[in-house]
Protein backbone atom coordinates (compact mmCIF):
# COMPACT_ATOMS: atom_id res chain seq x y z
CA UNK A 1 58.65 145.82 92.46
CA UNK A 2 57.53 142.42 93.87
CA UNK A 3 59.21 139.40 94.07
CA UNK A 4 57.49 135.58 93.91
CA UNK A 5 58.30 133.00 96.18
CA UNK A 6 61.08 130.86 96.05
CA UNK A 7 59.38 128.24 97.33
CA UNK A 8 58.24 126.29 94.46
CA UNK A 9 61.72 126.56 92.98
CA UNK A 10 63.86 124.93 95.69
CA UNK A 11 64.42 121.28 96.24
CA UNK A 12 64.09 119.81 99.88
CA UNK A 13 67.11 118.83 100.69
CA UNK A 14 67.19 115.25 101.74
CA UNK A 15 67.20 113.85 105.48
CA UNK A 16 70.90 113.34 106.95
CA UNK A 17 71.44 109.22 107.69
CA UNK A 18 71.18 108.33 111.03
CA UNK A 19 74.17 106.68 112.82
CA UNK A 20 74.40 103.12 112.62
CA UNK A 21 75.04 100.71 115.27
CA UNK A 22 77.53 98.13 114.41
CA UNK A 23 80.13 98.33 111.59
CA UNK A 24 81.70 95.34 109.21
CA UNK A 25 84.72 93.90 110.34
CA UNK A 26 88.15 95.44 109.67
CA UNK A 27 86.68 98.72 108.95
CA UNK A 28 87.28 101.77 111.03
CA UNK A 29 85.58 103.03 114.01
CA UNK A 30 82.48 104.45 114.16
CA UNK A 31 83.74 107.87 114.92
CA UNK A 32 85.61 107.87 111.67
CA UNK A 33 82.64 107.36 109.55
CA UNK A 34 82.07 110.44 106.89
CA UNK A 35 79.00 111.12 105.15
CA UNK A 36 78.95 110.32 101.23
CA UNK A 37 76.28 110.53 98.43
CA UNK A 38 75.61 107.64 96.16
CA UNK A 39 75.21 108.87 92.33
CA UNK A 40 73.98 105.62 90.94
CA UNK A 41 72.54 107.72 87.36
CA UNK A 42 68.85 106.84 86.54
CA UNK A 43 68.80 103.57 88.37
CA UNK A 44 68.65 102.38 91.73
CA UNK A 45 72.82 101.22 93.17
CA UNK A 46 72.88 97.78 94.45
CA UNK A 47 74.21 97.35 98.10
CA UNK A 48 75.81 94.15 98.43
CA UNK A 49 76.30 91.99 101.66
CA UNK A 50 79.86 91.18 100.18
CA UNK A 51 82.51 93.36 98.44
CA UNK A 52 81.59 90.70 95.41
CA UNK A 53 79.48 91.86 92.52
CA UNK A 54 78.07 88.01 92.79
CA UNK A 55 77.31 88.19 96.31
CA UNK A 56 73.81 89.13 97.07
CA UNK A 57 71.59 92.68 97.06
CA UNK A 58 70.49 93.28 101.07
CA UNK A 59 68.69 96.99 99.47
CA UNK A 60 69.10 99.11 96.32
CA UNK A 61 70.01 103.12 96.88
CA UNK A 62 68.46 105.64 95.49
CA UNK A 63 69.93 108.31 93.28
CA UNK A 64 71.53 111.31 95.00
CA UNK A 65 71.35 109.59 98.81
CA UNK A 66 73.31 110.43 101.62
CA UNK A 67 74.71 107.51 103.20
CA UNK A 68 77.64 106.68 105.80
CA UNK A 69 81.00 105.69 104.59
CA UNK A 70 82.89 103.49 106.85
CA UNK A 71 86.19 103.24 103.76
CA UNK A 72 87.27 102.33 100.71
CA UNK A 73 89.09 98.82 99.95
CA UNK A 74 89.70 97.05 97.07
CA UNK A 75 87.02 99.22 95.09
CA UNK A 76 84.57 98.88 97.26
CA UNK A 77 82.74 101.00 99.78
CA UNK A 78 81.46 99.63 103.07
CA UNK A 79 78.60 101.86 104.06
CA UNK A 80 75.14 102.14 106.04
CA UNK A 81 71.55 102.89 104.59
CA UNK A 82 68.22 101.87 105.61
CA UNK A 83 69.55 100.80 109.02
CA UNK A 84 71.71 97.74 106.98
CA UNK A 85 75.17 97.79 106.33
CA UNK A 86 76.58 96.76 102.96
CA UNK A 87 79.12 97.38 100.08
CA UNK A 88 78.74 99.81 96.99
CA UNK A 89 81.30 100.26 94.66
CA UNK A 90 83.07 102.90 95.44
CA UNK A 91 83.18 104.60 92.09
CA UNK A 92 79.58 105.86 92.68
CA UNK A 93 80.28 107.27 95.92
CA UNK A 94 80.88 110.85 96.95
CA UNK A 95 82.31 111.30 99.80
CA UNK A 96 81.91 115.17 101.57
């Protein structure tokens, strides 16, 4: 009996964000950060500079992204991708 390679069937798994360097104000430290996944559907999630859905998009995440998660207020998720630091809302955030 013979067996095919897996290869073809598994994903790559995505690259792990690197650490940022500064955090938004009155958010925790650094070392509290946790790693989430935005699950924005079919289309791109807006990161916003504010926690305002009027306030303007600094980058749009991909689906399925793993991002860092600095907390939760008010609906709203600070986090880091793409070296910028912005706000998603939170109910499209994973957290693991």
């Amino acid at each position: 009996m013979t067996f095919q390679n897996p290869e073809p069937f598994l994903r790559p798994r995505p690259p792990r964000p690197q650490r940022p360097r500064s955090l938004p104000m009155g958010f925790p430290m650094l070392a509290q950060a946790r790693i989430g996944i935005v699950v924005a559907g079919r289309t791109a999630m807006p990161m916003h500079s504010l926690p305002i859905f009027f306030s303007p998009v600094v980058a749009r995440i991909p689906h399925n992204t793993f991002v860092w998660v600095f907390g939760e207020r008010n609906g709203w998720s600070a986090v880091h991708y793409d070296g910028r630091i912005g706000f998603v809302d939170s109910r499209f955030v994973i957290l693991l």
